[in-house]
Protein backbone atom coordinates (compact mmCIF):
# COMPACT_ATOMS: atom_id res chain seq x y z
CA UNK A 1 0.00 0.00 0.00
CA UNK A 2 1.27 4.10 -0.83
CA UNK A 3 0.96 5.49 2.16
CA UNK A 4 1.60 8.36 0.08
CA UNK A 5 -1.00 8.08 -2.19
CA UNK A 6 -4.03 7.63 -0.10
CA UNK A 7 -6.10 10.55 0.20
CA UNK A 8 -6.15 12.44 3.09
CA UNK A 9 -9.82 11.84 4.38
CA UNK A 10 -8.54 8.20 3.61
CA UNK A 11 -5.99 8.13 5.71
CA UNK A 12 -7.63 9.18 8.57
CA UNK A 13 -10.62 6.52 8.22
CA UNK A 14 -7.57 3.84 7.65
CA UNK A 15 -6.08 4.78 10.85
CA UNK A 16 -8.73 4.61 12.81
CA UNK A 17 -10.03 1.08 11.71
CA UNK A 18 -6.50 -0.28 12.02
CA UNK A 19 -6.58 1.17 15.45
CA UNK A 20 -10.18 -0.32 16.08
CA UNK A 21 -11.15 3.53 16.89
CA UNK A 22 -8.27 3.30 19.58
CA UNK A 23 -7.28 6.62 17.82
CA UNK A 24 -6.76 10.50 18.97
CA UNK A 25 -6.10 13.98 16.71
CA UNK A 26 -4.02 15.77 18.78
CA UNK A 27 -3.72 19.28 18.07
CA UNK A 28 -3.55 23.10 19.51
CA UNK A 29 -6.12 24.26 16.66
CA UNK A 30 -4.42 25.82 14.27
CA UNK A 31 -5.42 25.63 10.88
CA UNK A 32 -4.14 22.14 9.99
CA UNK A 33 -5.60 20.78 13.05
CA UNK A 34 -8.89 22.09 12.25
CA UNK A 35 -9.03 20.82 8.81
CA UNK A 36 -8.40 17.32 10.15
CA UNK A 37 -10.84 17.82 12.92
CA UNK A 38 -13.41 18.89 10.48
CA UNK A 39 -12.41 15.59 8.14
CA UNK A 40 -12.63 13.21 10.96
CA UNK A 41 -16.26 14.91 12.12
CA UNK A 42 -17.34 13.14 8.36
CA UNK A 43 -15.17 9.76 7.88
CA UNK A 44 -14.71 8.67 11.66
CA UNK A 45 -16.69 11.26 14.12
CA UNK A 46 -16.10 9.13 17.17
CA UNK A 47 -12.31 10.12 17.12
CA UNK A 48 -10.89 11.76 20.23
CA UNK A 49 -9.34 15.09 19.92
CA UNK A 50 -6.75 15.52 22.28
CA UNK A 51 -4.89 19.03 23.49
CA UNK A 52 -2.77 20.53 25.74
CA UNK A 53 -3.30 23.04 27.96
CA UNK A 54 0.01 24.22 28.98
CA UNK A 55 -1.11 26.64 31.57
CA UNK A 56 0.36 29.40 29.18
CA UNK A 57 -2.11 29.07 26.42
CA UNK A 58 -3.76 32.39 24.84
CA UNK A 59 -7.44 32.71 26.28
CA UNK A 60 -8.32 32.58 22.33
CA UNK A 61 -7.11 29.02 22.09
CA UNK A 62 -9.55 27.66 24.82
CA UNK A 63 -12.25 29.51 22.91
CA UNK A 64 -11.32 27.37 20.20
CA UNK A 65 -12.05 24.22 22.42
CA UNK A 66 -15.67 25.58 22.76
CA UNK A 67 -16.30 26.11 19.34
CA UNK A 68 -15.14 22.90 18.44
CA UNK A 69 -17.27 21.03 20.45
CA UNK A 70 -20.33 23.50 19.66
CA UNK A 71 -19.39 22.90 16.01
CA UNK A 72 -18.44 19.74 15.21
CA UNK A 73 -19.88 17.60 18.75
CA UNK A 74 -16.64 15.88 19.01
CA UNK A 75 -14.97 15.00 22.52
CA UNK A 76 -12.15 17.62 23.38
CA UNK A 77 -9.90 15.93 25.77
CA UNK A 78 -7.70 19.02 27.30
CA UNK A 79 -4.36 17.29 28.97
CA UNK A 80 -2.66 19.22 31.74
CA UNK A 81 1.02 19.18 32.68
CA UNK A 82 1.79 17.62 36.43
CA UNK A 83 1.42 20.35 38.77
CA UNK A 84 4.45 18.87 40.74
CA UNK A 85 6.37 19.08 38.43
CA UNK A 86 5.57 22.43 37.44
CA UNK A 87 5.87 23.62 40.58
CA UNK A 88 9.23 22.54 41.09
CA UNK A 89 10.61 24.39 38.00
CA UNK A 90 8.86 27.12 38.53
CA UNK A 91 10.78 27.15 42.06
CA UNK A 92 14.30 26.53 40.90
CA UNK A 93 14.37 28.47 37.76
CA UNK A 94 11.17 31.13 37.31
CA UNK A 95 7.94 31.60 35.72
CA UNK A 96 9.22 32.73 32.33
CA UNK A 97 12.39 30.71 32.73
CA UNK A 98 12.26 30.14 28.80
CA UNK A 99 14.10 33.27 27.96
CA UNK A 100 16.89 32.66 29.96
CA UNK A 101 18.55 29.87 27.48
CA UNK A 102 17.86 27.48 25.11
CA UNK A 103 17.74 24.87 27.52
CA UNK A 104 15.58 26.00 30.17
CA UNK A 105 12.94 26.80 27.44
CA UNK A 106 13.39 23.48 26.25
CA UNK A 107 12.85 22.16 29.52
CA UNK A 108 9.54 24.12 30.18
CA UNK A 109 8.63 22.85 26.63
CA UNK A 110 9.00 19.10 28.24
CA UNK A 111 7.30 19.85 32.02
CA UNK A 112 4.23 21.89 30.34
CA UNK A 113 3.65 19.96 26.32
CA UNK A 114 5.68 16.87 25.44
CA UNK A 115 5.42 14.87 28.74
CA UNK A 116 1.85 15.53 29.47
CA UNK A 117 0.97 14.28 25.86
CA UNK A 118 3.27 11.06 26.20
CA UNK A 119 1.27 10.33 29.28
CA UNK A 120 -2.08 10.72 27.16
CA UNK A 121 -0.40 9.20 24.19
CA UNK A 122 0.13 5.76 26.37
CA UNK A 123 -3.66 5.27 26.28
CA UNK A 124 -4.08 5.18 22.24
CA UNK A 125 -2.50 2.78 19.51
CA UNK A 126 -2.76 5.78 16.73
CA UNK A 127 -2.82 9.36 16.74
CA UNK A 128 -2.86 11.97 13.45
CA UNK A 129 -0.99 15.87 13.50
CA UNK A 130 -1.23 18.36 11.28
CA UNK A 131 2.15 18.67 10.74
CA UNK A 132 3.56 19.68 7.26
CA UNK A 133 6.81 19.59 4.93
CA UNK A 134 6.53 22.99 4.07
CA UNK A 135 6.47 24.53 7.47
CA UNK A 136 10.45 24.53 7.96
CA UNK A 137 13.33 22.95 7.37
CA UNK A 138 13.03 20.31 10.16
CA UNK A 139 9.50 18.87 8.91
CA UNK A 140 10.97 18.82 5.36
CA UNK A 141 10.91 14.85 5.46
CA UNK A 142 8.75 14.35 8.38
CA UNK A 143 6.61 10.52 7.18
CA UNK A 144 2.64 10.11 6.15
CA UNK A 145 2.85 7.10 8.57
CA UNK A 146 5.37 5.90 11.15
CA UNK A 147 5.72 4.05 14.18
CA UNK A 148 7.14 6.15 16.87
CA UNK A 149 6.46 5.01 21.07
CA UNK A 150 5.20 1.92 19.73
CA UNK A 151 2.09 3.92 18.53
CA UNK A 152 1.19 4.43 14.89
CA UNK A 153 1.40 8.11 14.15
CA UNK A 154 -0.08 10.00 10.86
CA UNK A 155 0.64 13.28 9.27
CA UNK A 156 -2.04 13.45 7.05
CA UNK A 157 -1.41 17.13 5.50
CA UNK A 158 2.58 16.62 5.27
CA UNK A 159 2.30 17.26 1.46
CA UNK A 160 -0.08 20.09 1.79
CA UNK A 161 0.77 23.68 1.26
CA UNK A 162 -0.37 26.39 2.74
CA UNK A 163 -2.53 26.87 0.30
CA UNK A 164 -4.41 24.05 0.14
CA UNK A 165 -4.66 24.25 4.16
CA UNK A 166 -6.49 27.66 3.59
CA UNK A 167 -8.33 26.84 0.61
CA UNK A 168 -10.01 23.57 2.30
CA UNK A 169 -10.49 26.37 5.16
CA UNK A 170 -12.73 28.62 3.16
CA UNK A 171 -14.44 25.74 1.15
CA UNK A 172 -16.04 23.99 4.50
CA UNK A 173 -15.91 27.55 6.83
CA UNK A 174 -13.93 25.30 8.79
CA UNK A 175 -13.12 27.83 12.09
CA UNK A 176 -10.17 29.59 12.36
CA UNK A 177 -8.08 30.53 15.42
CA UNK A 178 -8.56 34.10 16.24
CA UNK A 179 -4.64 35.06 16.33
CA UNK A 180 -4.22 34.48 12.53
CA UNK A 181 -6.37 37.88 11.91
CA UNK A 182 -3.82 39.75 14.39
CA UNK A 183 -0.79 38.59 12.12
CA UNK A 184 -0.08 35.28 13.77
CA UNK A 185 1.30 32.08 11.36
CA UNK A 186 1.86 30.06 14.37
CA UNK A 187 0.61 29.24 17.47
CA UNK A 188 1.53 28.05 20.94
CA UNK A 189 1.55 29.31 24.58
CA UNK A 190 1.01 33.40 24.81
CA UNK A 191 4.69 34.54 26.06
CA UNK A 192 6.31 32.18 23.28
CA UNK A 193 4.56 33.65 20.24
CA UNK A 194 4.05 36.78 18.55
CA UNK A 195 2.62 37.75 15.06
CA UNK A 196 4.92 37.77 11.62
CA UNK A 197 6.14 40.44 9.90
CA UNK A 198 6.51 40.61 5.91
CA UNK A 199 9.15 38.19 4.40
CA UNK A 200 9.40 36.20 8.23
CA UNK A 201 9.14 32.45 7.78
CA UNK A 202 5.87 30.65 8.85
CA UNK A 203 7.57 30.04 12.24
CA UNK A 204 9.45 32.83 12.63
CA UNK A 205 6.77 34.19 15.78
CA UNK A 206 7.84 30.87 17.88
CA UNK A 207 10.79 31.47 20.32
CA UNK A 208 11.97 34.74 18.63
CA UNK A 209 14.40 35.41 20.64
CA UNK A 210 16.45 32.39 19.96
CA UNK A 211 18.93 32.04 17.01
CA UNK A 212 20.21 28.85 15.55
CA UNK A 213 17.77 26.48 16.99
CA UNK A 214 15.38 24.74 15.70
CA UNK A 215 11.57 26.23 15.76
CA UNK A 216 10.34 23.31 18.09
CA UNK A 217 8.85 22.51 21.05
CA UNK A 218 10.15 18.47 21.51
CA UNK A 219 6.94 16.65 20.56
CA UNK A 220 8.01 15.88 17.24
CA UNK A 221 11.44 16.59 16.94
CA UNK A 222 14.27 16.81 19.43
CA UNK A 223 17.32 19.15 20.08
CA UNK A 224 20.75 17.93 18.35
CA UNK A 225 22.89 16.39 19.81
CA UNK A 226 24.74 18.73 22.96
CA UNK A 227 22.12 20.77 23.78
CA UNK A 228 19.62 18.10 24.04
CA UNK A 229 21.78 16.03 26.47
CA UNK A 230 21.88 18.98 28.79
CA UNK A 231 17.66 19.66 28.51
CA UNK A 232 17.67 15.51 29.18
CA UNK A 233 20.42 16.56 32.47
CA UNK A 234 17.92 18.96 33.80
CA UNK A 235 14.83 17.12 33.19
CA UNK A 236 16.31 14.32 35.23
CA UNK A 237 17.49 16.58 37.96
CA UNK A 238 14.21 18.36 38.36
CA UNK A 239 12.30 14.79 38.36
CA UNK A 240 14.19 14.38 41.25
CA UNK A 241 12.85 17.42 42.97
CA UNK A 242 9.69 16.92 42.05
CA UNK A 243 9.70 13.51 43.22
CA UNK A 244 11.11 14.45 46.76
């Protein structure tokens, strides 16, 4: 079978009958996630949509969980970081510890998104993303379909352009986040995002201030080499506090 070659809407019903509906969409409702939200509302409605809610989210993404459920009836399941264990960072290094160094913003990236949605993750054999090829260089050859945590996971929009993200957008008045009408391309947790200006990259508003890193948070895609041994260092160290 071309994983490649199976149409989007496809791939989504595919995914969730290999999973026997044990299946999730896991997004923070931007437009990609929306349009597969709005394509799993027709080919396989009982899908659960999963989120985080990183404590730092804009108050116009949780109005987005509303109107998805008002819209489309679907079950928004809104995953929370361990309060432990954001407590403890909080203590040792700040509330806004992110702009301090690469690291430490990595690290908040793993306490408030990537761990809470591993958790979730564990209860699931398949879960879809919206990622796509053309948002950067580091999703240039991101898979359709892999197997990653033992879970199948499916990018059903990775050969998607923008364009065809906001033209399926218009065509079913799928809803749209309401940061893209203030300048916004991209979309995460309030103090980590601003809008783009002319000629900026699609996620040129995420981590701003940073230069020579990759535009990422962990979930998909992890630091190089180095600097990813030292977020692992003080991941493990903090466990430990939080743990105590």
């Amino acid at each position: 079978m071309d994983i490649e070659a199976i149409p989007t809407q496809d791939l989504l019903a595919w995914a969730w009958r290999e999973s026997e509906g044990s299946f999730a969409i896991v997004t923070s409702f931007q437009t990609e996630g929306m349009v597969l939200i709005d394509m799993a509302s027709r080919v396989c409605p009982e899908a659960r949509i999963v989120t985080v809610d990183t404590g730092r989210l804009p108050e116009e993404t949780h109005q987005m969980i509303d109107q998805v459920r008002d819209r489309y009836g679907m079950r928004v399941e809104v995953v929370a970081p361990d309060p432990l264990e954001v407590a403890a960072m909080v203590e040792r290094y700040g509330t806004n510890l992110f702009h301090r160094e690469a690291p430490l913003r990595m690290l908040c990236c793993q306490v408030r998104k990537v761990r809470p949605l591993e958790r979730k993750l564990s209860q699931f054999r398949a879960w879809a993303t919206g990622l796509r090829r053309g948002q950067g260089e580091a999703r240039e050859t991101i898979e359709v379909a892999s197997f990653t945590g033992g879970r199948l996971k499916i990018c059903p929009l990775a050969n998607w352009s923008a364009e065809d993200v906001a033209r399926y957008t218009e065509l079913h008045a799928v809803p749209r986040h309401p940061l893209y009408e203030r300048g916004y391309t991209s979309i995460g947790c309030a103090p980590c995002t601003r809008p783009v200006t002319a000629g900026e990259s699609e996620r040129a508003g995420r981590w701003w201030w940073e230069q020579g890193i990759g535009k990422e948070c962990g979930i998909h895609f992890s630091a190089d080499g180095r600097l990813q041994r030292k977020v692992d260092v003080l991941l493990e160290d903090l466990l430990t506090v939080a743990a105590a």
